[in-house]
C-alpha atoms as a PDB file:
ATOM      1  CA  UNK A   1     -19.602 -33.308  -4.290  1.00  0.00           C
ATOM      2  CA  UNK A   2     -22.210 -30.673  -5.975  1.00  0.00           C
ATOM      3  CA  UNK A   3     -19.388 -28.353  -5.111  1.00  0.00           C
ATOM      4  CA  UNK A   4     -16.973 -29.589  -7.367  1.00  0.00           C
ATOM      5  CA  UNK A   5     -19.356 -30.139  -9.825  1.00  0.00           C
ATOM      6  CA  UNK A   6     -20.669 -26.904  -9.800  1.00  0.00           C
ATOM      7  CA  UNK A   7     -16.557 -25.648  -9.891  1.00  0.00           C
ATOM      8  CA  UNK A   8     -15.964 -28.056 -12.856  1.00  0.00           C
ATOM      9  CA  UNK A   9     -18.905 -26.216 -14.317  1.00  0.00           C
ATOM     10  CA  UNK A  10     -17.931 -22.700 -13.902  1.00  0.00           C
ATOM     11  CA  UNK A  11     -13.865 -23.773 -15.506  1.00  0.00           C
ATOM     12  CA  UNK A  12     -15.578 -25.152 -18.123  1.00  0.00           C
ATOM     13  CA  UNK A  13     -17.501 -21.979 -18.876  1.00  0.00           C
ATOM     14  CA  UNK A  14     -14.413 -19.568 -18.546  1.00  0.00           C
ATOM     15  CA  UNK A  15     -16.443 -17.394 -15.842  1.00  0.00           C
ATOM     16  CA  UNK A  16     -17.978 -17.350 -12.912  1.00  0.00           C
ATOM     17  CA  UNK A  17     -21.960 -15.976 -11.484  1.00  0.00           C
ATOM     18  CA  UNK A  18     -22.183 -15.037  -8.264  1.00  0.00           C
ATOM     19  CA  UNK A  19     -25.327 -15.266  -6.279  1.00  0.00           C
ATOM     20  CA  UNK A  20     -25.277 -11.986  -4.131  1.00  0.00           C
ATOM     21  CA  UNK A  21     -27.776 -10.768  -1.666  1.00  0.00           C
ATOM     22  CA  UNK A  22     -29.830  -7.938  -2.369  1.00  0.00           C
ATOM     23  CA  UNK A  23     -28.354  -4.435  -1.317  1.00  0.00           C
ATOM     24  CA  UNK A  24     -29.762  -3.722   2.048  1.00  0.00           C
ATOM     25  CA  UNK A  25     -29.502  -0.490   4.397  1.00  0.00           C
ATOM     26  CA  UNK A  26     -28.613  -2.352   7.382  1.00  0.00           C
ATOM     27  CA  UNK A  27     -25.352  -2.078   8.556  1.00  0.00           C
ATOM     28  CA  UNK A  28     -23.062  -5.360   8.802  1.00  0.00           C
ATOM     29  CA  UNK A  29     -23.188  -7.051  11.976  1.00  0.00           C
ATOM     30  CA  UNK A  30     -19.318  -7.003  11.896  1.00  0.00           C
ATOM     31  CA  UNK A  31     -18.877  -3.977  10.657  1.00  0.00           C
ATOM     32  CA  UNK A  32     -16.117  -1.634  11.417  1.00  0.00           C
ATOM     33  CA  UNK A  33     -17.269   1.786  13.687  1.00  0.00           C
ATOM     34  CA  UNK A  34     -17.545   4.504  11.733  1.00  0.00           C
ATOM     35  CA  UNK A  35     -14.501   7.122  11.756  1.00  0.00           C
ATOM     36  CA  UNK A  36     -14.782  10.550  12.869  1.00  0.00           C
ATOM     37  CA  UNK A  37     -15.141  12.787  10.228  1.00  0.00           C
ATOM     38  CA  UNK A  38     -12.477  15.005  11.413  1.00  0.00           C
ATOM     39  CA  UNK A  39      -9.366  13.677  11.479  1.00  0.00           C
ATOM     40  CA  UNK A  40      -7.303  13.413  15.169  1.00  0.00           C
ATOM     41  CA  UNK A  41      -4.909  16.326  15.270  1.00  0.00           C
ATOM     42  CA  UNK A  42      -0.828  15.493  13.856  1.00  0.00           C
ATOM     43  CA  UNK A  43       1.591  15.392  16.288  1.00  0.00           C
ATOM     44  CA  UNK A  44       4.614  17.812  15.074  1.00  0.00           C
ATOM     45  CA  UNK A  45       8.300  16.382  14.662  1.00  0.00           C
ATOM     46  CA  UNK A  46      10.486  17.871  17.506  1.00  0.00           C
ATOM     47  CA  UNK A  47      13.031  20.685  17.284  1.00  0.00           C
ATOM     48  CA  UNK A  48      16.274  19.211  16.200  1.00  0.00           C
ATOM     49  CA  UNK A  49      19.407  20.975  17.269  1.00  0.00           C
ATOM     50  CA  UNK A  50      21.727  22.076  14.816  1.00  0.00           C
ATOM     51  CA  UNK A  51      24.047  23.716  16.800  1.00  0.00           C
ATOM     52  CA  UNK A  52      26.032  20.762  16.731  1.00  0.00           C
ATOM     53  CA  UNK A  53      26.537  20.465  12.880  1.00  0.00           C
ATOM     54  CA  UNK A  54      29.974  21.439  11.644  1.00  0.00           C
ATOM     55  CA  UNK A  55      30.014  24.737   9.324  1.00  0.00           C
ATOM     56  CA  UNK A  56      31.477  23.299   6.117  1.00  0.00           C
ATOM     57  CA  UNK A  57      29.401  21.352   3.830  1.00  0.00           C
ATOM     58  CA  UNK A  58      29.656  17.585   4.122  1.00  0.00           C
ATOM     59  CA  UNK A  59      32.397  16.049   1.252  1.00  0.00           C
ATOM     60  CA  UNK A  60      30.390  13.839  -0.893  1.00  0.00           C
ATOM     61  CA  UNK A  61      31.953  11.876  -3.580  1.00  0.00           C
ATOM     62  CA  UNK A  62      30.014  12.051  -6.793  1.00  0.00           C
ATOM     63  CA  UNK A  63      28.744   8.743  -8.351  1.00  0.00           C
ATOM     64  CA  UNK A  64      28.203   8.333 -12.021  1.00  0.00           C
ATOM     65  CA  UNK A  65      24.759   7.272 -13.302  1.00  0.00           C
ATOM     66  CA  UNK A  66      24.245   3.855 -14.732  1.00  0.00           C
ATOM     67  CA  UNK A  67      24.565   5.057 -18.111  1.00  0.00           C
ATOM     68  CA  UNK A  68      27.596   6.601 -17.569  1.00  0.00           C
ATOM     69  CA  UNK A  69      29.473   3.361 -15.971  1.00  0.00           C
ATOM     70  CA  UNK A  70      32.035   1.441 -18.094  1.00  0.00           C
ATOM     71  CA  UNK A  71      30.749  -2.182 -18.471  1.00  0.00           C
ATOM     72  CA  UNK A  72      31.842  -4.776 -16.114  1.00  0.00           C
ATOM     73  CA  UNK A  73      32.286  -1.764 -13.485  1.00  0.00           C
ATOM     74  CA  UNK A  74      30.136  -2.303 -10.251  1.00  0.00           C
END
């Protein structure tokens, strides 16, 4: 009950005080480990094969921007 008194309070108010510990140098007891400081090396994409790609450019049809549309067109 001194809970929601103490939330009825802090509404009232319009903010809210938090008690926080003091700063400490201990590490957290569930604290992550601590990363490596260099990072772990970056696997490269493999080679893709182009040989079977046709030679002429792909046909695209052009689409008009939005502002170019005629209303009521989708």
């Amino acid at each position: 009950m001194a809970q929601g008194a103490a939330i009825r309070e802090v509404v009232a108010r319009g903010s809210l005080l938090l008690d926080l510990p003091a700063d400490t140098d201990e590490p957290e007891a569930d604290a992550p480990p601590a990363i490596a400081a260099s990072p772990a090396p970056r696997m490269l994409p493999a080679p893709v094969d182009l040989s079977d790609l046709p030679d002429a450019p792909l046909e695209v049809e052009p689409v008009p921007m939005v502002s170019q549309r005629e209303p009521g067109e989708d």
